[in-house]
Protein backbone atom coordinates (compact mmCIF):
# COMPACT_ATOMS: atom_id res chain seq x y z
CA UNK A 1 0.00 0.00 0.00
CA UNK A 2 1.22 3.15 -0.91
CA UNK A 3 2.54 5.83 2.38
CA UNK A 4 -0.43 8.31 1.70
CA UNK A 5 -2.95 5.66 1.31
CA UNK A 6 -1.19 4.05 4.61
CA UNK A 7 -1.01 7.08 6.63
CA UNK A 8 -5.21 7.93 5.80
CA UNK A 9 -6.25 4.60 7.14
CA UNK A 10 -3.64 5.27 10.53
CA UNK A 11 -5.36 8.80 11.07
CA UNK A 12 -9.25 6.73 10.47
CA UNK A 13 -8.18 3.82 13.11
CA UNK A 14 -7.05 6.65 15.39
CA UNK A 15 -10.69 8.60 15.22
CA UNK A 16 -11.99 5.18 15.03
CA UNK A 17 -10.89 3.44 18.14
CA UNK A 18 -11.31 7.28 20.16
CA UNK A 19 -7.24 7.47 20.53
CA UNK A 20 -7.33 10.67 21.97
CA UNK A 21 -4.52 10.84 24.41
CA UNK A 22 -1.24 8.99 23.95
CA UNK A 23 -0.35 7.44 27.16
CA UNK A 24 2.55 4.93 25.95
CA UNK A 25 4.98 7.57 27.41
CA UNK A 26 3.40 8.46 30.59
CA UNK A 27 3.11 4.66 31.20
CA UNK A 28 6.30 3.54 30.02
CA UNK A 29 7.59 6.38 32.40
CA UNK A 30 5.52 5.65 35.67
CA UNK A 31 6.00 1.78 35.32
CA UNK A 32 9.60 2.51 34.70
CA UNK A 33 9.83 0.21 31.31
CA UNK A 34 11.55 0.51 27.59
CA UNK A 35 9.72 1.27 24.83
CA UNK A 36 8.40 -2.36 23.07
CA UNK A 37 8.52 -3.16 19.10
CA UNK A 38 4.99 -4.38 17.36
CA UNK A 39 4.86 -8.28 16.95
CA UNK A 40 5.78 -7.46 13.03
CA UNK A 41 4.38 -4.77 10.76
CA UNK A 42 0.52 -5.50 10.03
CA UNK A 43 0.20 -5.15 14.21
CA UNK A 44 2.26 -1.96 13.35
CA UNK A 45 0.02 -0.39 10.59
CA UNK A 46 -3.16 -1.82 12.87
CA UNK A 47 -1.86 0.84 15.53
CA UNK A 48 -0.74 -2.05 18.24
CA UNK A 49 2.91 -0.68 17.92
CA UNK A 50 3.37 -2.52 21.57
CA UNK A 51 3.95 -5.81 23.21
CA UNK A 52 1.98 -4.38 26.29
CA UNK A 53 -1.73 -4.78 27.22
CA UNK A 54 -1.80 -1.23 28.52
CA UNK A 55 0.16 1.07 25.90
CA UNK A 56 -1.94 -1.13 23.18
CA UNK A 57 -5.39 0.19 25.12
CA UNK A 58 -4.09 3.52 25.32
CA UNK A 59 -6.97 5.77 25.66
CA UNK A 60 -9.35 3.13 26.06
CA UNK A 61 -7.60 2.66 29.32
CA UNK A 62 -9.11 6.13 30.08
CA UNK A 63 -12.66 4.98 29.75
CA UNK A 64 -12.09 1.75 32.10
CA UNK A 65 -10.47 3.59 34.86
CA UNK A 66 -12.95 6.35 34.63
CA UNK A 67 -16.18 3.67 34.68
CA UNK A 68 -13.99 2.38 38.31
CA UNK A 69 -13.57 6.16 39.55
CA UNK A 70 -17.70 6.84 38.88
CA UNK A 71 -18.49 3.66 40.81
CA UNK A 72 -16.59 4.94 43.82
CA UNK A 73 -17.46 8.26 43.21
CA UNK A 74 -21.31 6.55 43.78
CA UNK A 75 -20.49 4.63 46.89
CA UNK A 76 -19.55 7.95 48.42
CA UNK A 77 -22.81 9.47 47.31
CA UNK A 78 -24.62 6.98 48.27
CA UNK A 79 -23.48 7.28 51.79
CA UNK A 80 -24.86 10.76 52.06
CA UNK A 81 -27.75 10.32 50.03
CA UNK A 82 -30.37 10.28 52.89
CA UNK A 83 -28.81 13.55 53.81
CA UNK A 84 -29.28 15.57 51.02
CA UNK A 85 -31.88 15.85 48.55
CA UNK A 86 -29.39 17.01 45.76
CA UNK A 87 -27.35 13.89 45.90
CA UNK A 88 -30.23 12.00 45.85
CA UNK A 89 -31.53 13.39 43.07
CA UNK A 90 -28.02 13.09 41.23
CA UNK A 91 -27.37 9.27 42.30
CA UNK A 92 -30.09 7.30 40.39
CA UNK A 93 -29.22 8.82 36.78
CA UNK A 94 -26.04 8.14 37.74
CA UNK A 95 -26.45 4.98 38.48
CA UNK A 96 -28.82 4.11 35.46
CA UNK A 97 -25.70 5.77 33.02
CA UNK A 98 -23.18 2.92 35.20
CA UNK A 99 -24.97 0.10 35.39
CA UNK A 100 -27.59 -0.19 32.23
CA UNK A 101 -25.67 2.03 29.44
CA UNK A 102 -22.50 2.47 29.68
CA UNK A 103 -20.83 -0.78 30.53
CA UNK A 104 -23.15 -2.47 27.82
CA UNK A 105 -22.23 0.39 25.42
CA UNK A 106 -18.17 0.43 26.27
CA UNK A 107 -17.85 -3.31 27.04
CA UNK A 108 -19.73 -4.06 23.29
CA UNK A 109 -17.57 -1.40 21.31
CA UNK A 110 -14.08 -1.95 23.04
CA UNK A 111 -14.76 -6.08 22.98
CA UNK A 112 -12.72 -6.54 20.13
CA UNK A 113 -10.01 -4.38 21.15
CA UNK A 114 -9.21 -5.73 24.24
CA UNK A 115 -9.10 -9.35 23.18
CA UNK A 116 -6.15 -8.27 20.63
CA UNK A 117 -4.64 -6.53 22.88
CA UNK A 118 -4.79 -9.75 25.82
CA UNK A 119 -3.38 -11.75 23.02
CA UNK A 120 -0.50 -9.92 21.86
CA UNK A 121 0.55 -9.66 25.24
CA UNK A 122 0.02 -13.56 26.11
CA UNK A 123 2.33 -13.98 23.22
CA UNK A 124 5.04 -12.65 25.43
CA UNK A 125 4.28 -12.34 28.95
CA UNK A 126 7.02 -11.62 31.51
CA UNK A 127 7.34 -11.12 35.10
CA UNK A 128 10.53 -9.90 34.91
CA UNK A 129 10.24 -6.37 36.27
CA UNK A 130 7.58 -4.50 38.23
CA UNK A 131 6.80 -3.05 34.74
CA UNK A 132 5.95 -6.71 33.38
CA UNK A 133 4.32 -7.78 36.57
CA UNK A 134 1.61 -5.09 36.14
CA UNK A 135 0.83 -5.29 32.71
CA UNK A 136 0.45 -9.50 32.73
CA UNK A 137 -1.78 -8.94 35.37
CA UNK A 138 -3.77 -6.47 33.67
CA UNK A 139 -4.26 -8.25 30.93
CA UNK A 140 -4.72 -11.71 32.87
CA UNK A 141 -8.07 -9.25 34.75
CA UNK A 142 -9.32 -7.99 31.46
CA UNK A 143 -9.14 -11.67 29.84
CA UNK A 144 -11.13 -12.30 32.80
CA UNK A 145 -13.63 -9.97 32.45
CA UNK A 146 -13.49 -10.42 28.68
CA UNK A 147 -14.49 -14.53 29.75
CA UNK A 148 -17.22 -13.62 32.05
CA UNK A 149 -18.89 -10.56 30.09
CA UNK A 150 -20.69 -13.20 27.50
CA UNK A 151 -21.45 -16.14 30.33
CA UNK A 152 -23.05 -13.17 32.48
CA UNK A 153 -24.89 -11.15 29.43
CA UNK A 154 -26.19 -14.21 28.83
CA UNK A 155 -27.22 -15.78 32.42
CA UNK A 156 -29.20 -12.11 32.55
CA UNK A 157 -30.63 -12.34 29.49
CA UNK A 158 -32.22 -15.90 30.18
CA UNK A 159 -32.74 -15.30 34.00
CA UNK A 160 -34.91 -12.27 32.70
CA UNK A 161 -37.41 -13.53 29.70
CA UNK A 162 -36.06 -17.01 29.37
């Protein structure tokens, strides 16, 4: 494929998969790790230009960790909820956006994305540095998660009209 062509389809994966922010550095710097080479090329020109579960996510990694901060950010309300009538009345939209649309909507759009990303790390896995030890881990939770998401989709789907 010709560099112009090649470069259009890298800027439409980019607005494609919302890679906003790149984090590669800031994580490479805080986990105190090297910069990683792509399995080959084709991972390359696919925008997976890492070995690692996280730097592949990149700003996907944003919308997980803020879906964990909102959920905490709830627990708190929901201890002063019988306190305040404002927090009530914030909590239970908040709560229908958490738990009905946006895990559905960000778990069914990033699906894909995050199973590449588990296996290109499982290809190489290390423990050899703190580094290594949190991104195997990482991607050993989201392969959990990206096990149980179907078997519980579906145990809600047939526990509610099956």
């Amino acid at each position: 494929m010709p560099n112009s062509a090649q470069n259009f389809f890298n800027q439409i994966l980019k607005i494609a998969s919302f890679d906003i922010v790149d984090l590669k550095p800031y994580l490479n710097k805080f986990l105190n790790m090297k910069e990683s080479e792509s399995l080959n090329t084709n991972f390359n020109a696919l925008g997976f230009d890492s070995i690692y579960f996280l730097n592949n996510m990149n700003s996907m990694l944003i919308g997980f960790l803020s879906y964990f901060i909102m959920i905490l950010l709830l627990l708190l309300m929901d201890r002063f909820q019988s306190r305040s009538r404002k927090i009530s009345s914030i909590t239970e939209p908040i709560r229908k956006l958490l738990f009905y649309n946006f895990i559905i909507q960000m778990m069914t759009e990033s699906y894909s994305l995050m199973a590449v990303c588990c296996m290109i790390q499982l290809v190489k896995y290390s423990f050899a540095s703190f580094g290594d030890i949190v991104q195997t881990v990482c991607c050993f939770l989201a392969l959990a998660v990206l096990i149980i998401y179907p078997v519980l989709i579906w145990w809600v789907l047939s526990r509610n009209w099956g």
